[in-house]
Protein backbone atom coordinates (compact mmCIF):
# COMPACT_ATOMS: atom_id res chain seq x y z
CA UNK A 1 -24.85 -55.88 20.82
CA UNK A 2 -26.38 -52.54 21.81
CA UNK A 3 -28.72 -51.08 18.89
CA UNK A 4 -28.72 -47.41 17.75
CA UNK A 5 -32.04 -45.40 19.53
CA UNK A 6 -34.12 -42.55 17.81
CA UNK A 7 -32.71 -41.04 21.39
CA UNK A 8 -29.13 -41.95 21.47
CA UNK A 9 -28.85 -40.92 17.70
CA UNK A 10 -29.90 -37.31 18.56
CA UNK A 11 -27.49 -37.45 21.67
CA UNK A 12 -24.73 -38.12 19.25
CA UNK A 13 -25.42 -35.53 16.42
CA UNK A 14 -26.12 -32.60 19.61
CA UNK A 15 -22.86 -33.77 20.73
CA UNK A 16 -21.72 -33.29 17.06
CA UNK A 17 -23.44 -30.11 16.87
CA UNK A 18 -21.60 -28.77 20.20
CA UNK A 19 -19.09 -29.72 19.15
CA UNK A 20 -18.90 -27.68 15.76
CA UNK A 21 -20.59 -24.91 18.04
CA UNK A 22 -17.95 -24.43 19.68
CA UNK A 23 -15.03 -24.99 17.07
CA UNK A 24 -17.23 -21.81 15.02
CA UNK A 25 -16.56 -20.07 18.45
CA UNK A 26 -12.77 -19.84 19.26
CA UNK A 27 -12.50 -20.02 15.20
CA UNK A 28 -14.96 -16.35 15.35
CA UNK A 29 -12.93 -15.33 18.67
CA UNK A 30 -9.73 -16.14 16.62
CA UNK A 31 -10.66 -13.84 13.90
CA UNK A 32 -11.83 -11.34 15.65
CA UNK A 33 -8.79 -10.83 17.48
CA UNK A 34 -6.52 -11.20 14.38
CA UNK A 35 -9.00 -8.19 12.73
CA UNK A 36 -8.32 -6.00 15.70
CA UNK A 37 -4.15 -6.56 15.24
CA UNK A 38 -4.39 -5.89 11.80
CA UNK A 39 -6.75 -3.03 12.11
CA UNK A 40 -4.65 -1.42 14.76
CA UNK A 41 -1.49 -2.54 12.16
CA UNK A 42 -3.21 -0.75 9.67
CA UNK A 43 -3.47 2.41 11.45
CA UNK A 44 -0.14 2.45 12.75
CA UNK A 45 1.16 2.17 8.83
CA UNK A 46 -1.11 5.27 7.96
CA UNK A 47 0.55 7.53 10.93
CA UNK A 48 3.63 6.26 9.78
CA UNK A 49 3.41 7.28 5.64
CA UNK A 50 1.75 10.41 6.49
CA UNK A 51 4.70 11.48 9.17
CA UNK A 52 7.15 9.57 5.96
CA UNK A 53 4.71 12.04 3.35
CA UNK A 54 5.46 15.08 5.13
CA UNK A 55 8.92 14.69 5.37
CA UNK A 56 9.51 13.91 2.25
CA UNK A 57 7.74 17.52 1.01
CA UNK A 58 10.04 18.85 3.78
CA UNK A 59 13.09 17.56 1.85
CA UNK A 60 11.48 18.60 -1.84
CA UNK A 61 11.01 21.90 -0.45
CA UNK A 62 14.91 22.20 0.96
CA UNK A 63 15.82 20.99 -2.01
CA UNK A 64 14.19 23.06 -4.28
CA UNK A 65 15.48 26.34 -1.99
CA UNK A 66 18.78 25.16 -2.06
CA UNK A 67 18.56 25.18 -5.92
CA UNK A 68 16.89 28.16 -6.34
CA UNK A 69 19.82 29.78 -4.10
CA UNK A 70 22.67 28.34 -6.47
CA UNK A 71 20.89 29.14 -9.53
CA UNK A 72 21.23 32.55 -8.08
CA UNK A 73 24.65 32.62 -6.75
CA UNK A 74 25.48 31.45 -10.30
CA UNK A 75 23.37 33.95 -12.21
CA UNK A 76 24.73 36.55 -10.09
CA UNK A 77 28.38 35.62 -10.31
């Protein structure tokens, strides 16, 4: 039977420390690279409702001319 050393005992939990270590790693390098994708994501959604924003006071505007144009056709008809 081979008994449990002071020495071997620390072995094991540095191993289980490494271990962990290194799980926290690629778990950190994980995240980070998800953050990045969403950030750029997030940026990418901005461009895209300001550029939708400014359209859609391009079409209010139309609008609005074209109505101002019948309510004078029709006032002066």
């Amino acid at each position: 039977m081979s008994e449990i050393t002071p020495q071997s005992a620390a072995d094991a939990e540095l191993k289980r420390l490494e271990r962990s270590l290194s799980e926290l790693i690629l778990t950190v390098d994980r995240l980070k690279e998800e953050n990045r994708s969403l950030k750029s994501r997030q940026e990418s959604l901005a461009a895209e409702r300001a550029a939708l924003m400014q359209k859609n006071e391009q079409v209010r505007a139309r609008v609005e001319a074209m109505i101002g144009r019948l309510k004078s056709m029709e006032h002066g008809a």
